[in-house]
C-alpha atoms as a PDB file:
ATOM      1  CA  UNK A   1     -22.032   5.879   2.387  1.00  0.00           C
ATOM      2  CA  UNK A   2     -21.099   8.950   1.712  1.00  0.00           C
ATOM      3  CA  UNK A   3     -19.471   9.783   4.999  1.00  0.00           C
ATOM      4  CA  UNK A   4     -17.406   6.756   4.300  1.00  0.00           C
ATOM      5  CA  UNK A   5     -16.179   7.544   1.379  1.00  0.00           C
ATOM      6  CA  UNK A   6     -12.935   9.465   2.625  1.00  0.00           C
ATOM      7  CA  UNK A   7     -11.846   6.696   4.763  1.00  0.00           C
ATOM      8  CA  UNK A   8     -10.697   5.064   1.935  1.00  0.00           C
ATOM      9  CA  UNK A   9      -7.045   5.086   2.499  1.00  0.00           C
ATOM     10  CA  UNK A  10      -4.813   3.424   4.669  1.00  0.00           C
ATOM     11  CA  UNK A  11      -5.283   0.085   5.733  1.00  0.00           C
ATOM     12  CA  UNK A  12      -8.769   0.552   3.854  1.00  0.00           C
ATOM     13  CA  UNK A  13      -7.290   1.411   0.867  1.00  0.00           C
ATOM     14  CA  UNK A  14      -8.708  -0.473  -2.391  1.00  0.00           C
ATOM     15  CA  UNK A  15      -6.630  -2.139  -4.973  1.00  0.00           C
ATOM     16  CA  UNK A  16      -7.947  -1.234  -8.513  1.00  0.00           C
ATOM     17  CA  UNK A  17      -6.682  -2.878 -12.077  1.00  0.00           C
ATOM     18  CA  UNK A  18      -3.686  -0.571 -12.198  1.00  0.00           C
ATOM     19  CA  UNK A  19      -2.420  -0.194  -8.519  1.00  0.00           C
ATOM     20  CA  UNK A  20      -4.099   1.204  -5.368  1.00  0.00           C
ATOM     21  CA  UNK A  21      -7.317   3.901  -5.314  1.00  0.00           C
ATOM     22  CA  UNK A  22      -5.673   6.569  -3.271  1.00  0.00           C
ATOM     23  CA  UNK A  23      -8.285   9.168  -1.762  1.00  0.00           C
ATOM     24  CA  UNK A  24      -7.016  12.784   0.129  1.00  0.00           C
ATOM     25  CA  UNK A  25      -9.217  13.770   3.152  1.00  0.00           C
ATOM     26  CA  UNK A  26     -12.038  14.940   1.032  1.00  0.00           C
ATOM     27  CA  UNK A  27     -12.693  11.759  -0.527  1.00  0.00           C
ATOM     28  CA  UNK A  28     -10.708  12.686  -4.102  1.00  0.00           C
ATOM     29  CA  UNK A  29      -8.103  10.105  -5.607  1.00  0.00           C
ATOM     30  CA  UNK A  30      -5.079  11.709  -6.229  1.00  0.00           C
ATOM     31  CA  UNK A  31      -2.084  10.535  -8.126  1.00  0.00           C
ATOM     32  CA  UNK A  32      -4.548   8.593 -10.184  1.00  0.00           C
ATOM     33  CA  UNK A  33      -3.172   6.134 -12.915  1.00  0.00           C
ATOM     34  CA  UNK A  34      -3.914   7.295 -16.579  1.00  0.00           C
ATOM     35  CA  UNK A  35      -3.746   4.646 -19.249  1.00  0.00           C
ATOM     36  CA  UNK A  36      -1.811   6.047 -22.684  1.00  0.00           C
ATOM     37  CA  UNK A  37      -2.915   4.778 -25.445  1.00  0.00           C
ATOM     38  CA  UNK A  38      -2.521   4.758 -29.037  1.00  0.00           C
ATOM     39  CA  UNK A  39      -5.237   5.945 -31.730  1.00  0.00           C
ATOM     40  CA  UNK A  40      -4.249   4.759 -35.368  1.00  0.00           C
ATOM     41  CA  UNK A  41      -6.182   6.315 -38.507  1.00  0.00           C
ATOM     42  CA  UNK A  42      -8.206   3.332 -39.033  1.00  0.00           C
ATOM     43  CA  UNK A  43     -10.008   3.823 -35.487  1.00  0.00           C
ATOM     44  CA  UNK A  44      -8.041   0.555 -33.767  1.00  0.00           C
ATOM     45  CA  UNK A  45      -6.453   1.642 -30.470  1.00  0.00           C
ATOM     46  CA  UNK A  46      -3.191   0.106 -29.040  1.00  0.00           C
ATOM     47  CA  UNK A  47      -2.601   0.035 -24.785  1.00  0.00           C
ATOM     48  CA  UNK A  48       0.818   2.041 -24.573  1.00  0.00           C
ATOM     49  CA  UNK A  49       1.064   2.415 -20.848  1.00  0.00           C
ATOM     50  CA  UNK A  50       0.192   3.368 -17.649  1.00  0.00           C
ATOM     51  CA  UNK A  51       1.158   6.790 -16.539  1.00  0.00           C
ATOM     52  CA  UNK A  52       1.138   8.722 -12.710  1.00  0.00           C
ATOM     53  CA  UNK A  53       0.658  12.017 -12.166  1.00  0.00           C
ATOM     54  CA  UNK A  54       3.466  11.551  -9.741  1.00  0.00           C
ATOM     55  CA  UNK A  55       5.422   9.723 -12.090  1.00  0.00           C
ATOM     56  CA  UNK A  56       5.045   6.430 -10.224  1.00  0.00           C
ATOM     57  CA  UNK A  57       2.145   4.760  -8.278  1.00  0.00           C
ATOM     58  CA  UNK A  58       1.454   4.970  -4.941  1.00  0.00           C
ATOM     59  CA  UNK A  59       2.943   3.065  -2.162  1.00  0.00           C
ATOM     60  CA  UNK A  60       1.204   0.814  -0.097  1.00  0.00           C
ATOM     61  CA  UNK A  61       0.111   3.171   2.833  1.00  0.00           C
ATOM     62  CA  UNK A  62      -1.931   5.032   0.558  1.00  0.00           C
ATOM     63  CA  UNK A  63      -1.974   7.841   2.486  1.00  0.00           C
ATOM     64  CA  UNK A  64      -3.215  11.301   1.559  1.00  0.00           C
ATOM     65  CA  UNK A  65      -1.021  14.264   0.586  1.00  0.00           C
ATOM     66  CA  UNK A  66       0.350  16.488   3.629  1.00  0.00           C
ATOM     67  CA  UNK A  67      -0.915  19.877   2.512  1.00  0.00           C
ATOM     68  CA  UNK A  68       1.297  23.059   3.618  1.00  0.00           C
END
């Protein structure tokens, strides 16, 4: 499995519950979606939004970074 694990992109790409799992060549996500959320004093929590690295998700190809 482990071998496997950085051919996760592409057409094998996986769709997670905010957009695709992107993976580079060495089988790390990248551009990864970050939920922001809210902490009030009394402990509750509020969902404020989804957040990229990027600053938007990644497209369908899914395909890892070119390095220079």
């Amino acid at each position: 499995m482990a071998t496997q694990w950085p051919q996760v992109k592409g057409s094998l790409r996986v769709e997670g519950a905010s957009g695709w799992i992107c993976l580079d060549n060495y089988g790390n996500p990248y551009n990864k979606a970050v939920p922001i959320v809210e902490l009030a004093p009394n402990g509750s929590q509020r969902f404020v939004q989804i957040a990229w690295p990027e600053g938007r998700p990644p497209v369908a190809p899914c395909l890892p970074p070119k390095r220079g």
